[in-house]
Protein backbone atom coordinates (compact mmCIF):
# COMPACT_ATOMS: atom_id res chain seq x y z
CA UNK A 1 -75.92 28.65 52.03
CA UNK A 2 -74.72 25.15 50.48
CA UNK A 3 -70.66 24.87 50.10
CA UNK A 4 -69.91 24.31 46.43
CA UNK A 5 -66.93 21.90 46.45
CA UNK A 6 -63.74 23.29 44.81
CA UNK A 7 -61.97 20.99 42.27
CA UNK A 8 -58.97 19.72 43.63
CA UNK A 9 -57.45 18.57 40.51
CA UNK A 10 -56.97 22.52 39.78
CA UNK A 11 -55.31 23.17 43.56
CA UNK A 12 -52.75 20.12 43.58
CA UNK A 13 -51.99 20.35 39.06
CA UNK A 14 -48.39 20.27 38.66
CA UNK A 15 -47.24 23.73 37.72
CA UNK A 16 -44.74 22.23 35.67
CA UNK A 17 -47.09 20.42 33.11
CA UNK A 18 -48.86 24.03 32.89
CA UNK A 19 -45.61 25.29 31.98
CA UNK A 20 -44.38 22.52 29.58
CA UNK A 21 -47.97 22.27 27.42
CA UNK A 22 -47.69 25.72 26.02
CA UNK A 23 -43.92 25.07 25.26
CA UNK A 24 -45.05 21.37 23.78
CA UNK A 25 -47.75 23.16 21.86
CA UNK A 26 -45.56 25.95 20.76
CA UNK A 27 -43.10 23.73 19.42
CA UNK A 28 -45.05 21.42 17.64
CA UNK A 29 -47.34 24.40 15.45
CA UNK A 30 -43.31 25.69 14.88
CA UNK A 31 -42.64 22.24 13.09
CA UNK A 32 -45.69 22.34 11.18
CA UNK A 33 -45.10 25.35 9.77
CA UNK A 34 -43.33 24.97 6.46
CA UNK A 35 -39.34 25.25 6.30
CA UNK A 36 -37.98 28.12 4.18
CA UNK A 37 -35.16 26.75 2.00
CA UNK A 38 -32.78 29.15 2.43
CA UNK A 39 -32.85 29.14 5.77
CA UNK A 40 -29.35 27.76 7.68
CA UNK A 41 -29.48 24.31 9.43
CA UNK A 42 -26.23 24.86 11.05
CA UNK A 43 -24.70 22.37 9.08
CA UNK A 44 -23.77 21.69 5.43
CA UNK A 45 -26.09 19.29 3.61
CA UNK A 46 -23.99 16.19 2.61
CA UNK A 47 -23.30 15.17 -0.67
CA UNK A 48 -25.37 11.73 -2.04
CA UNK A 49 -22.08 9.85 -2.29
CA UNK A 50 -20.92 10.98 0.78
CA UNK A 51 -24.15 9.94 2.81
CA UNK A 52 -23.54 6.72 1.18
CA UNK A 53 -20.53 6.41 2.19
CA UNK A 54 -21.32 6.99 5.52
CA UNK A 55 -23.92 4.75 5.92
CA UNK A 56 -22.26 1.64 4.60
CA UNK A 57 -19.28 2.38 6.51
CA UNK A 58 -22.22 2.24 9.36
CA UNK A 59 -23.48 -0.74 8.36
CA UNK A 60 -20.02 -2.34 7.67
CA UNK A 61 -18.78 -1.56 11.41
CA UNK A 62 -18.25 -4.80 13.15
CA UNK A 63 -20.41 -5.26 16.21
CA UNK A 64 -17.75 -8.37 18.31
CA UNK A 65 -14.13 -9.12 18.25
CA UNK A 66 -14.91 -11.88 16.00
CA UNK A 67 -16.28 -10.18 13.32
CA UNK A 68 -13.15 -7.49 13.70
CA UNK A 69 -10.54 -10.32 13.24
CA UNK A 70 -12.61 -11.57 9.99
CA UNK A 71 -12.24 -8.14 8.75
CA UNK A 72 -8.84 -7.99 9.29
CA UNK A 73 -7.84 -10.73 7.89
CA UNK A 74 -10.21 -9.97 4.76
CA UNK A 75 -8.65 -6.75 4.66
CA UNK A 76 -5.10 -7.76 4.93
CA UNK A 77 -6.03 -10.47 2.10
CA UNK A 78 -7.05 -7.86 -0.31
CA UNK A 79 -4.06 -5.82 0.33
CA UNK A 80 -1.47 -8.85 -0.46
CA UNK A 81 -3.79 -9.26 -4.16
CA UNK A 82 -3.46 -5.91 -4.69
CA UNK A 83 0.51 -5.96 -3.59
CA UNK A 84 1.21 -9.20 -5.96
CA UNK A 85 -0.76 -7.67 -8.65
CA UNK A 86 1.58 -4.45 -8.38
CA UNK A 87 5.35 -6.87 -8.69
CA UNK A 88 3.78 -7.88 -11.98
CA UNK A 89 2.62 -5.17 -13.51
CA UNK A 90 4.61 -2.23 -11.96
CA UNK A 91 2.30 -0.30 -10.19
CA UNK A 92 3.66 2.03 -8.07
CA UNK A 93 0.28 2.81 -5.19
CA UNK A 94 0.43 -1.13 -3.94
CA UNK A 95 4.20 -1.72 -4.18
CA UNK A 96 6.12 -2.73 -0.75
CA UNK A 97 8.19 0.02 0.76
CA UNK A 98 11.08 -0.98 0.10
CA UNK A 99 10.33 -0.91 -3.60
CA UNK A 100 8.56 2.44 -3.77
CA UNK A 101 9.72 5.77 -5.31
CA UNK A 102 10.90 6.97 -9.16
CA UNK A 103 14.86 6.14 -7.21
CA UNK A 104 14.01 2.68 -6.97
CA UNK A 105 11.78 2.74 -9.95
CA UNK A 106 15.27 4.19 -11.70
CA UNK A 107 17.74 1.82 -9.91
CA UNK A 108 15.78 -1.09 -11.23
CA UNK A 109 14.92 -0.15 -15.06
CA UNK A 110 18.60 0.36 -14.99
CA UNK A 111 19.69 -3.13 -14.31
CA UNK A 112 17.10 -4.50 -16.25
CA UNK A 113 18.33 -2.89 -19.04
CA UNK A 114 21.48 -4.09 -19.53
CA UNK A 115 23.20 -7.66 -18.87
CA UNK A 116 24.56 -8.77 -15.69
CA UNK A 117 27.54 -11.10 -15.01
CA UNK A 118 25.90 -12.26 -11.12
CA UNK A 119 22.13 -13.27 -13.43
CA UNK A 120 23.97 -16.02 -15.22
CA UNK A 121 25.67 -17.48 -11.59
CA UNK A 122 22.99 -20.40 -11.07
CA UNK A 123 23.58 -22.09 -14.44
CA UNK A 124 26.75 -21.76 -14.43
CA UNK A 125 27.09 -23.20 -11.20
CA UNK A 126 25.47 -26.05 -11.87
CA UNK A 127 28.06 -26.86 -14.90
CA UNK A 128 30.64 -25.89 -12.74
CA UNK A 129 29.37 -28.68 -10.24
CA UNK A 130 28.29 -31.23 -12.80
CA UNK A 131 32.19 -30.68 -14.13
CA UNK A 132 33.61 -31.45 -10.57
CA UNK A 133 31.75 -34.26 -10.25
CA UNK A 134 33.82 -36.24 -13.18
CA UNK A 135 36.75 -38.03 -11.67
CA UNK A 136 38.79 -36.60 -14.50
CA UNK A 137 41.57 -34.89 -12.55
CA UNK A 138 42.12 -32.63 -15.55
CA UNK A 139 38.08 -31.62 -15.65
CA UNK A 140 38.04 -30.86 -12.05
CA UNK A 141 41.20 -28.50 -11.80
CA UNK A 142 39.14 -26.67 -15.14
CA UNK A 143 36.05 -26.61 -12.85
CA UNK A 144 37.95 -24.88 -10.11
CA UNK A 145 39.30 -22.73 -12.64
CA UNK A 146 35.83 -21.49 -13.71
CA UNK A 147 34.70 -20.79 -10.44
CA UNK A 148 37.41 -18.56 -9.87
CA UNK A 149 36.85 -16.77 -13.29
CA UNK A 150 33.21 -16.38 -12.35
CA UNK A 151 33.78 -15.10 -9.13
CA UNK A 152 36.17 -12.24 -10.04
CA UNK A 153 33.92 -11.53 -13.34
CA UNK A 154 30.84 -10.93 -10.76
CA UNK A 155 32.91 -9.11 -8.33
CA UNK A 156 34.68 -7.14 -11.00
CA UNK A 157 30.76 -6.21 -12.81
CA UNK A 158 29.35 -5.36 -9.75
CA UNK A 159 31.73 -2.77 -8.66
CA UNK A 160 32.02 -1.49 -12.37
CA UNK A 161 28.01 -1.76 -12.23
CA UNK A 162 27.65 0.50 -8.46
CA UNK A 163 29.95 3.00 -9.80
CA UNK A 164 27.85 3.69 -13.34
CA UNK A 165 24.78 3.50 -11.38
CA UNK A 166 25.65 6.11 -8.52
CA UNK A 167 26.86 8.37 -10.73
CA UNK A 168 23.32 8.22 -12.89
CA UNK A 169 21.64 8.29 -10.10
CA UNK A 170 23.11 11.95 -8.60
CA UNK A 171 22.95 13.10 -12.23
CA UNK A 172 18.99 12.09 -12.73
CA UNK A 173 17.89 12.63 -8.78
CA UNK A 174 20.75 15.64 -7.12
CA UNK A 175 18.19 16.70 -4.46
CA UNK A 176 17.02 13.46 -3.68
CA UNK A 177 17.59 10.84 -1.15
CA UNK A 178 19.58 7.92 -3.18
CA UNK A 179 20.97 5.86 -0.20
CA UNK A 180 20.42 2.39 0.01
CA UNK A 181 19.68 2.18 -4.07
CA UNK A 182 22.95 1.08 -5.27
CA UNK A 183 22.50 -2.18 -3.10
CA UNK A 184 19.36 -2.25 -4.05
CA UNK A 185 20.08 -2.81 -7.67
CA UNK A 186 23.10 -5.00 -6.74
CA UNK A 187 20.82 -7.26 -5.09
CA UNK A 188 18.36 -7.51 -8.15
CA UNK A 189 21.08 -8.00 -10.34
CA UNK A 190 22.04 -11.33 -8.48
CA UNK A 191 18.27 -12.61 -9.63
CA UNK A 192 17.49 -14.33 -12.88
CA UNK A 193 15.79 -11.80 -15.17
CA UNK A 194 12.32 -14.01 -15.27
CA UNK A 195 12.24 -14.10 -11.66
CA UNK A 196 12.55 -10.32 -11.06
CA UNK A 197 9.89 -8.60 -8.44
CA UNK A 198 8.56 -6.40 -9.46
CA UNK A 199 8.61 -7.85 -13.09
CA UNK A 200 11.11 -5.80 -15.62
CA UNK A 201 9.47 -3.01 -17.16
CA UNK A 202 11.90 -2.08 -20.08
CA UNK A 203 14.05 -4.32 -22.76
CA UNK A 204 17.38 -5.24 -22.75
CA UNK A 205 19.58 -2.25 -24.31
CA UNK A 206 16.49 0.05 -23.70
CA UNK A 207 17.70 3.04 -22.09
CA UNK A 208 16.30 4.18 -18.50
């Protein structure tokens, strides 16, 4: 009797693609199938401005070092705008550190309010220097004299200004951290008025 020849493509067929069509099959008749809406996805569905957000923050993400230093530097650019913006009109998110906070907010409406012997030094320094420049022996002992009267009047404010100003300052903010304001406010009342940072935000005589 003639030998029928047996396929060998059905002998030597990987098992394993036997195995993996029914799976492949399987899974792709699963993802026709239509999805029921209430059904879990393991993970919360993101909001629209969230995704958004995401993506440009994707699509913002620098790709060389180059690119990360330009970013910086935009970045840091932005942030001294926003920071010079804030010393003129008072805003309290972009202000520097040391000028944060409703103490230092306090310390400085204070001073503001009120007049201050140590705001007036630089113009009267330069008449007290204009003065000793005559070679009138009688103008120059009265310019020496003036400095002297300006010094203790500054000295004499200052200490009579620290004192007022601690004592609001427990009064207005007892469980709060106060330390280093009464310098603070020293130090701004040393400055001309106009060339305050951050820019007075109350009148003269107003009170804090």
């Amino acid at each position: 009797m003639p030998v029928q020849p047996v396929p060998l493509g059905f002998v030597f067929r990987s098992r394993a693609k036997d195995e993996k069509a029914p799976a492949d099959k399987t899974r792709v008749a699963l993802s026709k199938q239509p999805r029921d809406p209430q059904a879990p996805k393991g993970r919360p569905t993101p909001k629209r401005s969230e995704a958004q957000t995401q993506r440009r923050s994707v699509a913002n993400t620098p790709t060389n070092r180059k690119e990360a230093a330009k970013r910086q530097r935009e970045e840091r650019r932005e942030a001294l705008n926003r920071q010079r913006q804030a010393l003129a009109t008072g805003d309290e998110r972009y202000l520097p550190a040391r000028d944060k906070g409703p103490v230092r907010k306090f310390a400085r409406d204070w001073v503001d309010s009120r007049f201050n012997v140590a705001e007036f030094f630089l113009p009267l320094a330069v008449v007290i220097l204009v003065l000793s420049v005559v070679r009138v022996p009688a103008i120059q002992s009265i310019a020496l004299l003036l400095w002297l009267v300006v010094i203790v009047l500054i000295v004499a404010d200052a200490a009579f200004s620290g004192f007022r100003l601690k004592k609001r300052l427990k009064e207005k903010f007892p469980d709060q951290n106060t330390r280093g304001a009464v310098p603070y406010a020293l130090m701004r009342s040393l400055q001309m008025r106009r060339l305050r940072l951050p820019k007075p935000q109350v009148k003269r005589g107003e009170r804090p």
